[in-house]
Protein backbone atom coordinates (compact mmCIF):
# COMPACT_ATOMS: atom_id res chain seq x y z
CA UNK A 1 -28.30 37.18 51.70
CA UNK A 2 -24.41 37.74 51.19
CA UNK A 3 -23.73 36.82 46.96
CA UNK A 4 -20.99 34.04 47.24
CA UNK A 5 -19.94 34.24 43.71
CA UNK A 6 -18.64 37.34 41.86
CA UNK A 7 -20.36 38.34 38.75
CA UNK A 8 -17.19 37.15 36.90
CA UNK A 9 -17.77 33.99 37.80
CA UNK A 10 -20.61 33.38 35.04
CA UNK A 11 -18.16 34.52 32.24
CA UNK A 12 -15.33 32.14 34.04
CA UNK A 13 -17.99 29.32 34.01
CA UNK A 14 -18.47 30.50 30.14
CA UNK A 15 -15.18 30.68 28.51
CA UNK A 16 -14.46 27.42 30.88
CA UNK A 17 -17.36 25.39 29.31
CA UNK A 18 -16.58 26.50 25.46
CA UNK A 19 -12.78 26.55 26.35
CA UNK A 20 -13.50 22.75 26.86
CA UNK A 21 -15.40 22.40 24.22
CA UNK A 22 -12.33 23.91 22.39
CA UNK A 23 -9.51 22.05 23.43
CA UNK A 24 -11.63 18.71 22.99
CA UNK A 25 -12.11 19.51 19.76
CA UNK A 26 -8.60 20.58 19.20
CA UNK A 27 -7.15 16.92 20.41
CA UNK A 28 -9.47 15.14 18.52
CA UNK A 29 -8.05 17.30 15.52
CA UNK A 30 -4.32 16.92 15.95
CA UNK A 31 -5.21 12.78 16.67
CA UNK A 32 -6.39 13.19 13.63
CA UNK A 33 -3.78 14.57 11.88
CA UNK A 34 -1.27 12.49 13.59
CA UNK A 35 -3.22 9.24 12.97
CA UNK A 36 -3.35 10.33 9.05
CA UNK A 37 0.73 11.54 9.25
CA UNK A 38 2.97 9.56 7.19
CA UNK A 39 4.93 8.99 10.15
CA UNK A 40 1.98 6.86 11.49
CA UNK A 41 1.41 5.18 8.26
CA UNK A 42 5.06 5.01 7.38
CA UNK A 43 4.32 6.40 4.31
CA UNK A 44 7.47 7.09 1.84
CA UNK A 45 9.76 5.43 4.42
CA UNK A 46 11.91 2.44 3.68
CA UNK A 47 11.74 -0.25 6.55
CA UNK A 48 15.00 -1.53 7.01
CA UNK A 49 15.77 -4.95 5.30
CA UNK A 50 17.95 -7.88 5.52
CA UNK A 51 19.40 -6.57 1.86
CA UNK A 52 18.93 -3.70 0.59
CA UNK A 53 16.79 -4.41 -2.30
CA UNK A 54 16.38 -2.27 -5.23
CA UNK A 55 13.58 -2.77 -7.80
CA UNK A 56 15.18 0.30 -9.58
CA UNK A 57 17.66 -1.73 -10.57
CA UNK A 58 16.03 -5.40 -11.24
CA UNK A 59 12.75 -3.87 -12.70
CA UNK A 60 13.80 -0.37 -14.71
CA UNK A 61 17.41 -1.39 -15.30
CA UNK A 62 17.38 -4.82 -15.34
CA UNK A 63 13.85 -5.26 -16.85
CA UNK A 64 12.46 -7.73 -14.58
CA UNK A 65 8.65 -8.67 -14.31
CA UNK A 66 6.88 -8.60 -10.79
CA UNK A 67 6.13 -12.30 -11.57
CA UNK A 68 9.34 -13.31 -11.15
CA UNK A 69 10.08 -12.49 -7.69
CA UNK A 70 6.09 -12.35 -6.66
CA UNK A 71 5.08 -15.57 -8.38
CA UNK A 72 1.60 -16.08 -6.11
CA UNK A 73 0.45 -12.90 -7.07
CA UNK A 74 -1.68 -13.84 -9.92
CA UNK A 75 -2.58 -16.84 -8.02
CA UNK A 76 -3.78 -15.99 -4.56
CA UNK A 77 -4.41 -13.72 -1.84
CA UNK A 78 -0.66 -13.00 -1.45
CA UNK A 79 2.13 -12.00 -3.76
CA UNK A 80 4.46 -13.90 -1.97
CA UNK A 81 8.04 -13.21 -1.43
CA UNK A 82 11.29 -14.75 -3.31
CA UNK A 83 12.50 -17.54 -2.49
CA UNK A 84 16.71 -17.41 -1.44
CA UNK A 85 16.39 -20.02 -4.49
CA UNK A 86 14.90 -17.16 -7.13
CA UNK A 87 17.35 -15.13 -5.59
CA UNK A 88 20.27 -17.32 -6.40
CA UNK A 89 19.14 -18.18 -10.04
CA UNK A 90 21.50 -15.19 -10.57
CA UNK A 91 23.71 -14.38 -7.64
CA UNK A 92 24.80 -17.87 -7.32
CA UNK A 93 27.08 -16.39 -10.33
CA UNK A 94 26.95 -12.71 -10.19
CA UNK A 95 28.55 -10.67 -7.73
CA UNK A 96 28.69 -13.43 -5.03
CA UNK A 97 31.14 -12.04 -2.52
CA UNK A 98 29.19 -8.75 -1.92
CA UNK A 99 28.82 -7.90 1.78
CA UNK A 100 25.41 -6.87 1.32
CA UNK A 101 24.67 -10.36 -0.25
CA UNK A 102 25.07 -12.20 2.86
CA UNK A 103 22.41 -12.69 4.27
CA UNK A 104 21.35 -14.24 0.70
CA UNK A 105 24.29 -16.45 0.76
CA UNK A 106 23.95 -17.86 4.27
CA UNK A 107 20.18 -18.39 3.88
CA UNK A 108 20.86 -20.58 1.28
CA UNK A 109 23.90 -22.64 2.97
CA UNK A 110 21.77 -22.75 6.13
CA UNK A 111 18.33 -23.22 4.21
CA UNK A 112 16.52 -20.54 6.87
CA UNK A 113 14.18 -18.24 4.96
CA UNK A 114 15.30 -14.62 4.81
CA UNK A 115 13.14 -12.20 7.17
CA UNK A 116 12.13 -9.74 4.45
CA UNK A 117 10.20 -6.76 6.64
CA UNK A 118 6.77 -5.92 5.38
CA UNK A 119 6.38 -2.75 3.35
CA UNK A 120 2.47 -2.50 3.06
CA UNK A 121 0.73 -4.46 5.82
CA UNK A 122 -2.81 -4.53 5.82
CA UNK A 123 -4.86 -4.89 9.30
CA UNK A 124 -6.07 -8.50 9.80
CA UNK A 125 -9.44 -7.12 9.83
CA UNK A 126 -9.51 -6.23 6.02
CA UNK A 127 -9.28 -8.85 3.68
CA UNK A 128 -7.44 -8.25 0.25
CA UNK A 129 -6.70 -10.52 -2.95
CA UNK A 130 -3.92 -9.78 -5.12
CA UNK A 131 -5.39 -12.31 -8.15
CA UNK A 132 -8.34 -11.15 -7.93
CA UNK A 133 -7.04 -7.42 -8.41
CA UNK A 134 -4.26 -8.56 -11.02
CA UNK A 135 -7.22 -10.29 -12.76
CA UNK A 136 -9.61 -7.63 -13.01
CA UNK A 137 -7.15 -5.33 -14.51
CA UNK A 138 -5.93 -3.23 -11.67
CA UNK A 139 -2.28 -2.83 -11.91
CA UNK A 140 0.81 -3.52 -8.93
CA UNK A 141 1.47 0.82 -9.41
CA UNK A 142 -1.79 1.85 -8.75
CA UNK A 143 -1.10 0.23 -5.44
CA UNK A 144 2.51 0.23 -4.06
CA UNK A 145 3.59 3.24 -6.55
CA UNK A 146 6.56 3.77 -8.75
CA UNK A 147 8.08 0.88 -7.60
CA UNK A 148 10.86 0.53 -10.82
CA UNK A 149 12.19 3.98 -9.33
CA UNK A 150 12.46 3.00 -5.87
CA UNK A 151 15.87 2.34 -5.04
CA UNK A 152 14.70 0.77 -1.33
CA UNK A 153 11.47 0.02 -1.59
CA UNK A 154 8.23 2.11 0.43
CA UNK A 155 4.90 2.75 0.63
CA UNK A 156 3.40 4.41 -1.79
CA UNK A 157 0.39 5.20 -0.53
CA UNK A 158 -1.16 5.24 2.75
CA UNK A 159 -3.67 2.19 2.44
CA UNK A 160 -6.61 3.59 4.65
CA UNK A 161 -9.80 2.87 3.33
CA UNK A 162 -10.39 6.18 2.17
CA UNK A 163 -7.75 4.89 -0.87
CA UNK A 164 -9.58 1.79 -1.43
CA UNK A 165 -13.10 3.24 -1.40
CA UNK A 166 -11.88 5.81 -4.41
CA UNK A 167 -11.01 2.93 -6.63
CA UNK A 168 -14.02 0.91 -5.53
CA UNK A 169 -15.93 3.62 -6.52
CA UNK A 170 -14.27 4.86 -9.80
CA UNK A 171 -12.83 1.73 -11.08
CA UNK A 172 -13.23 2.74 -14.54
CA UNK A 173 -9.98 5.56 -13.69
CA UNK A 174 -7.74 3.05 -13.08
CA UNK A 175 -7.98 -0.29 -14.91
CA UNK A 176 -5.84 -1.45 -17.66
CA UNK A 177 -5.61 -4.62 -19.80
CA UNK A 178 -4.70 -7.91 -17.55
CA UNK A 179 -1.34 -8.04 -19.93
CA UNK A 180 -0.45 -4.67 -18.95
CA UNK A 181 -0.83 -4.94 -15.57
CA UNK A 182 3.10 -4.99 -14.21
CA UNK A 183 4.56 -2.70 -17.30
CA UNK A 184 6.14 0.12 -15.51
CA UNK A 185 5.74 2.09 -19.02
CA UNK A 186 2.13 1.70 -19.95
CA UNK A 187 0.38 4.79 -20.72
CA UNK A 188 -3.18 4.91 -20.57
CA UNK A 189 -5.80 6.19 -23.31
CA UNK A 190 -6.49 9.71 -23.63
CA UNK A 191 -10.06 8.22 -23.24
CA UNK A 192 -8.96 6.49 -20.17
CA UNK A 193 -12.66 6.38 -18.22
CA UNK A 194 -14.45 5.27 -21.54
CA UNK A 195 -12.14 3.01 -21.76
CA UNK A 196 -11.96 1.23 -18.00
CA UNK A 197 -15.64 1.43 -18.29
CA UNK A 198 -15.32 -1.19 -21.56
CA UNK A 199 -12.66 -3.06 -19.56
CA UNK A 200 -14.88 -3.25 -16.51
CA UNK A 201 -17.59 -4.74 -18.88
CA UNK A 202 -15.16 -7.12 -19.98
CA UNK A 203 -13.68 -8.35 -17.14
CA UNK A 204 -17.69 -8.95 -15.24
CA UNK A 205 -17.10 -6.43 -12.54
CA UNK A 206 -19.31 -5.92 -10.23
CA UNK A 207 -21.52 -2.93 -9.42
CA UNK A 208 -19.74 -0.24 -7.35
CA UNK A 209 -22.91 -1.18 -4.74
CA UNK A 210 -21.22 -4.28 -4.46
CA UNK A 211 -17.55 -3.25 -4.69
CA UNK A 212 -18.51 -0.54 -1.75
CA UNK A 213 -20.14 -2.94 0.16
CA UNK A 214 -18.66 -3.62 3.67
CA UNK A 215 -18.30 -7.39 3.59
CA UNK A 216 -16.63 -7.06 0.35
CA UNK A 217 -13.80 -6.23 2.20
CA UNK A 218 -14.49 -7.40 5.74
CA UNK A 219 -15.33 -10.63 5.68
């Protein structure tokens, strides 16, 4: 009987099957890396905003406390956003007829909110809350970053769960006294992990089994 295939064909069926294998596992690596890219997460890129914000200025210069602006942060889920009426506790008098204070200034003839875009913006499937953190001793830079340098303000950090799991799991690295926890210039303990480890005693937190624990987060 005539051979209908040359014998090339089994190394063409070869280097076809692993070649597959190959480029399958080539997409599903450069998904990845795309997926983790700070130009999917937006990392270190200012969204633009109705004003051009700068908590350079208002926190390192002007000396601000996050409380001021975010005054639900100690006291629920969110940290809330200023109100145009916070806003206008000082530009009602100071530097008033800036351009870039418009929108400010109409919001508050008007009385429409401003439209502040979101810098960090957690899925709806993860559930996160800021007074509990702020509480417990974890700080607002752990989280968004240097934010008294920023003259617009970005993401810090990526915010996948591989950066929540690493404090869930080594609190101790990262907590601070509950007074401490929006100073821009508070340097931790040379002893920093014996120390979070007292703090963590202090404030009742729970075992990492717990703080790892799926519903902890996904409710």
């Amino acid at each position: 009987m005539p051979q209908i295939f040359r014998r090339t064909a089994n190394t063409l069926a070869k280097v076809s099957i692993f070649g597959g294998f190959a480029l399958v596992g080539a997409c599903t690596w450069a998904l990845g890396g795309l997926y983790n890219s700070d130009f999917a997460t937006r990392k270190g890129m200012p969204p633009d905003q109705p004003v051009p914000f700068s908590h350079e200025h208002h926190v390192r210069e002007l000396g601000l406390d996050c409380r001021y602006c975010h005054q639900s942060v100690g006291r629920g889920p969110n940290a809330g956003m200023p109100s145009t009426e916070v806003c206008m506790t000082c530009h009602s008098q100071l530097f008033t007829n800036q351009k870039m204070l418009a929108p400010v200034r109409d919001s508050w003839v008007t009385g429409q909110p401003i439209h502040w875009t979101r810098v960090t913006n957690l899925p709806d499937y993860v559930y996160f809350d800021h007074r509990v953190h702020i509480a417990k001793g974890v700080s607002c830079f752990t989280c968004h970053g240097p934010v008294d340098r920023m003259p617009l303000t970005y993401k810090a950090h990526a915010m996948q769960m591989s950066f929540c799991i690493e404090c869930h799991r080594h609190p101790e690295k990262y907590l601070r006294p509950a007074s401490q926890v929006t100073n821009p210039d508070y340097m931790p303990p040379e002893a920093q992990q014996a120390f979070g480890r007292m703090l963590a005693t202090r404030y009742h937190l729970k075992p990492v089994s717990k703080l790892t624990s799926c519903s902890t987060c996904h409710h």
